[in-house]
Protein backbone atom coordinates (compact mmCIF):
# COMPACT_ATOMS: atom_id res chain seq x y z
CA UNK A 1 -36.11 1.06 31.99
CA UNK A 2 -33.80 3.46 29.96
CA UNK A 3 -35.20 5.12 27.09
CA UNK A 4 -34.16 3.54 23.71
CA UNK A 5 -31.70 5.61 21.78
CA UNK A 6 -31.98 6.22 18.37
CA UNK A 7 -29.99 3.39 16.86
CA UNK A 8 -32.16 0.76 18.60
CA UNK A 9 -35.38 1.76 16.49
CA UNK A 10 -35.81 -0.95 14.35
CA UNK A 11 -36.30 1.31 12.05
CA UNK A 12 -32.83 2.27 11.91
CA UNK A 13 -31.60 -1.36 12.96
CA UNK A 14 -28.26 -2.33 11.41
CA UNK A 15 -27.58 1.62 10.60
CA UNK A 16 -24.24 3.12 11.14
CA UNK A 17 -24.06 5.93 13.19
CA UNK A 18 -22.58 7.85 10.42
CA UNK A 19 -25.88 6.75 7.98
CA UNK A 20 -28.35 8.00 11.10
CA UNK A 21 -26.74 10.90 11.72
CA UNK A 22 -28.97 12.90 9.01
CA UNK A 23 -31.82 12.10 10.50
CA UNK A 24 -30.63 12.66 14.51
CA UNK A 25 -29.89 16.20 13.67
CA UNK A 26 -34.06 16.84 13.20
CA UNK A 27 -34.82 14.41 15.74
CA UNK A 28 -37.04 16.18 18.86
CA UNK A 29 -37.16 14.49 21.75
CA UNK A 30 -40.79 14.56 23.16
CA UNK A 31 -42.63 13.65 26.58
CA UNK A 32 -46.57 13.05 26.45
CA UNK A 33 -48.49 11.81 29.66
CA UNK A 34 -50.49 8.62 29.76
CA UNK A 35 -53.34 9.03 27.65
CA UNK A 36 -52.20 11.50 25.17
CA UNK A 37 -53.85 12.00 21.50
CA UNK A 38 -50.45 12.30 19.18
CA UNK A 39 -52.49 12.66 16.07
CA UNK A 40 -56.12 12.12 14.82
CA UNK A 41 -57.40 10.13 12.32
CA UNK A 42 -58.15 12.36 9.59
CA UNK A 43 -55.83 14.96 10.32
CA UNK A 44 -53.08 15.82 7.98
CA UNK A 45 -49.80 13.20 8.91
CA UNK A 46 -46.80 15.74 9.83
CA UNK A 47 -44.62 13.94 12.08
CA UNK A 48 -42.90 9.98 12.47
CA UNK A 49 -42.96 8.89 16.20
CA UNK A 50 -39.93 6.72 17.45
CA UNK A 51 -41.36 5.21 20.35
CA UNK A 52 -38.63 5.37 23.26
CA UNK A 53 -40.27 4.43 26.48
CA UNK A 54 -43.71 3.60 27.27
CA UNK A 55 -46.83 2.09 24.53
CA UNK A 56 -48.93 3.74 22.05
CA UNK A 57 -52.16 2.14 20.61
CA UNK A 58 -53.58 3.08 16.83
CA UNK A 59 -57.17 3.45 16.55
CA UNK A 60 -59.60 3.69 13.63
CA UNK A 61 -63.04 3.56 12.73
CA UNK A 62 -65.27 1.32 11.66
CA UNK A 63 -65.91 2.23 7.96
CA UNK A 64 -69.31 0.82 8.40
CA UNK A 65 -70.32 1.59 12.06
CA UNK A 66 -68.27 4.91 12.80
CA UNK A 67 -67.30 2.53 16.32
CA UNK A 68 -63.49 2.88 17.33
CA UNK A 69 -61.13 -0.33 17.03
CA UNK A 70 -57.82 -0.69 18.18
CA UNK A 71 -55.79 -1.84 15.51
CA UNK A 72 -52.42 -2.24 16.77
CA UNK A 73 -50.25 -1.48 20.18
CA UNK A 74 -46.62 -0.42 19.77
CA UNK A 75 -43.95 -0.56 22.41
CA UNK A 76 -40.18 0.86 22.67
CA UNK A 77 -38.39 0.55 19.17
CA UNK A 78 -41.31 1.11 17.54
CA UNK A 79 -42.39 3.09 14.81
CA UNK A 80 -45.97 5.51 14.02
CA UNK A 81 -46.48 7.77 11.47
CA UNK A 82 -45.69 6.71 8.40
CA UNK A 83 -48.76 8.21 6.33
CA UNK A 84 -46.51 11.41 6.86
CA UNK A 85 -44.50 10.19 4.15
CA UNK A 86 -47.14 8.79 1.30
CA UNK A 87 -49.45 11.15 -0.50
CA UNK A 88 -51.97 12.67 0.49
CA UNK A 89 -50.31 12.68 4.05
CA UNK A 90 -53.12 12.14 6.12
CA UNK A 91 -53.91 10.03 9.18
CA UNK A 92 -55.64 6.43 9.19
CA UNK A 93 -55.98 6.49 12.64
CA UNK A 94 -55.18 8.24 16.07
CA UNK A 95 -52.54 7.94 18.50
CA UNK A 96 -53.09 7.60 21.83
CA UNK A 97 -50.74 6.90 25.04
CA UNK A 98 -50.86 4.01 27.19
CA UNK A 99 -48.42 5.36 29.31
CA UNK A 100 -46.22 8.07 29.86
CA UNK A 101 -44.45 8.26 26.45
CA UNK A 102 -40.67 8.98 25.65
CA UNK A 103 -40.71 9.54 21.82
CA UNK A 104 -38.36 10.90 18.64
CA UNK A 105 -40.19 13.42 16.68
CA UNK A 106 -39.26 13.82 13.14
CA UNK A 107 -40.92 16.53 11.15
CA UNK A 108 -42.23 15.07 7.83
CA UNK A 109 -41.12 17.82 5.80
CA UNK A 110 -37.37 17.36 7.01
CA UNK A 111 -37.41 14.07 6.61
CA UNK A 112 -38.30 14.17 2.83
CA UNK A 113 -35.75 17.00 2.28
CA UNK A 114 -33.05 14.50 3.53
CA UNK A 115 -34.38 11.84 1.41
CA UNK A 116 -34.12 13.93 -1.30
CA UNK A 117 -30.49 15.11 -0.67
CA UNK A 118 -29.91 11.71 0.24
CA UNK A 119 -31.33 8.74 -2.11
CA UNK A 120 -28.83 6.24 -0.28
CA UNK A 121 -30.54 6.86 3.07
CA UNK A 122 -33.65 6.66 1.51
CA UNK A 123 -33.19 3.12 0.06
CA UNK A 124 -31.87 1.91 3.31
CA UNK A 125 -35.05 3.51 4.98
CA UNK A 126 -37.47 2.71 2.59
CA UNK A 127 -35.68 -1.10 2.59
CA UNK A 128 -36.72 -1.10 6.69
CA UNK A 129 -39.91 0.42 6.38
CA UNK A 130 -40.94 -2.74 4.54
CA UNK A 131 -39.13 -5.07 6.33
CA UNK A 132 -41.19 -3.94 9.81
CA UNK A 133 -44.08 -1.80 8.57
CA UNK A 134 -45.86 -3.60 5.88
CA UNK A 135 -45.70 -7.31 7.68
CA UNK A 136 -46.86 -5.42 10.92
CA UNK A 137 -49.74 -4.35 8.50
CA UNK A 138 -50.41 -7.27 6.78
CA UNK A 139 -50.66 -8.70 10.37
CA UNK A 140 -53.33 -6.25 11.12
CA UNK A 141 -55.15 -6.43 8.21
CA UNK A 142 -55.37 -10.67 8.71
CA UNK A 143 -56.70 -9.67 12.04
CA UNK A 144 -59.30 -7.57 10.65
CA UNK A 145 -60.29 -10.31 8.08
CA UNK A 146 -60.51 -12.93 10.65
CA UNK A 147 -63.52 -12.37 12.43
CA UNK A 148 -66.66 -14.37 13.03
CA UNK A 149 -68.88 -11.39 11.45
CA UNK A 150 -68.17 -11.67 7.89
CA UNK A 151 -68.90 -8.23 7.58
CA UNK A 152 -66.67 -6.63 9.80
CA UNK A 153 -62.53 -6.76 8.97
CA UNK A 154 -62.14 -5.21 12.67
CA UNK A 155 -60.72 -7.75 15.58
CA UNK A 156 -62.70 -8.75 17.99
CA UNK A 157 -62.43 -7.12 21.18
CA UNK A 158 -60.37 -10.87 23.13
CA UNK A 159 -57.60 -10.34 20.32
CA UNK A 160 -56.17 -6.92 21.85
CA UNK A 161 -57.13 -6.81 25.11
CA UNK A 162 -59.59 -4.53 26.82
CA UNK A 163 -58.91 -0.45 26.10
CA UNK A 164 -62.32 0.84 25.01
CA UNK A 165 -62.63 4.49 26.12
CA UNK A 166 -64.75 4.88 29.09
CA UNK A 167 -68.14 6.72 28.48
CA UNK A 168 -67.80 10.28 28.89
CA UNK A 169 -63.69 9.87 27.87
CA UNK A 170 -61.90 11.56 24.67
CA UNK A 171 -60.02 10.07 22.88
């Protein structure tokens, strides 16, 4: 399968070329191998990931038990990252490969000098980011409700799938 190209992202659906060009100029395009950390939870939130070929998985803790939970896979078209652009910056979870990983990079503090040039792109942007993000997270969070342990708001382990780091692995 080809890599997606920028203006497939759903992110950037319905963008013209001319209205993502801003933001392809500061676009890297990065390779990580299967099982890859792109950025720890806790760690200050520099970059958005456009995920181009392969799947990602976001992890967090367990407020309560410390124990790592997937909270959500992403696939090509996708987007991570986001905390790079709300105060205080800084990670919720990590990101971890699947698979090999085609991906845009776009460096936070470009992005937000654009924006800032350019309100018009950031409406559009801002108009997308709630249009895929926040449902996506809503999702998530109704996942993390719905449990049979009243005190957890994690899934249980059936809803994703098995991906629990082996013992002994990094994640």
């Amino acid at each position: 399968m080809k890599p997606f190209e920028l203006p497939q992202m759903k992110i950037l659906e319905d963008m013209t070329p001319e209205e993502i060009e801003p933001i392809r100029r500061f676009c890297e395009e990065v390779f990580y191998p299967f099982d890859t950390v792109l950025a720890f939870d806790g760690d200050e939130a520099k970059y958005v990931f456009l995920l181009r070929k392969g799947k990602t998985e976001l992890v967090a803790r367990h407020p309560k038990t410390g124990e790592r939970v997937i909270i959500a896979k992403k696939e090509p078209g996708e987007t991570m990252g986001f905390s790079s652009l709300i105060q205080p910056y800084q990670l919720d979870f990590t990101i971890r490969c699947l698979e090999d990983c085609h991906l845009y990079r776009i460096p936070r503090a470009r992005l937000l000098q654009e924006f800032k040039r350019n309100p018009k792109l950031f409406e559009k942007v801002r108009h997308r980011i709630a249009k895929h993000v926040f449902p996506n997270l809503e999702k998530a969070l109704e996942r993390l409700q719905d449990t049979g342990d009243q005190e957890s708001w994690y899934p249980q382990e059936e809803d994703l799938g098995p991906s629990e780091p082996k013992d002994g692995e990094i994640l």
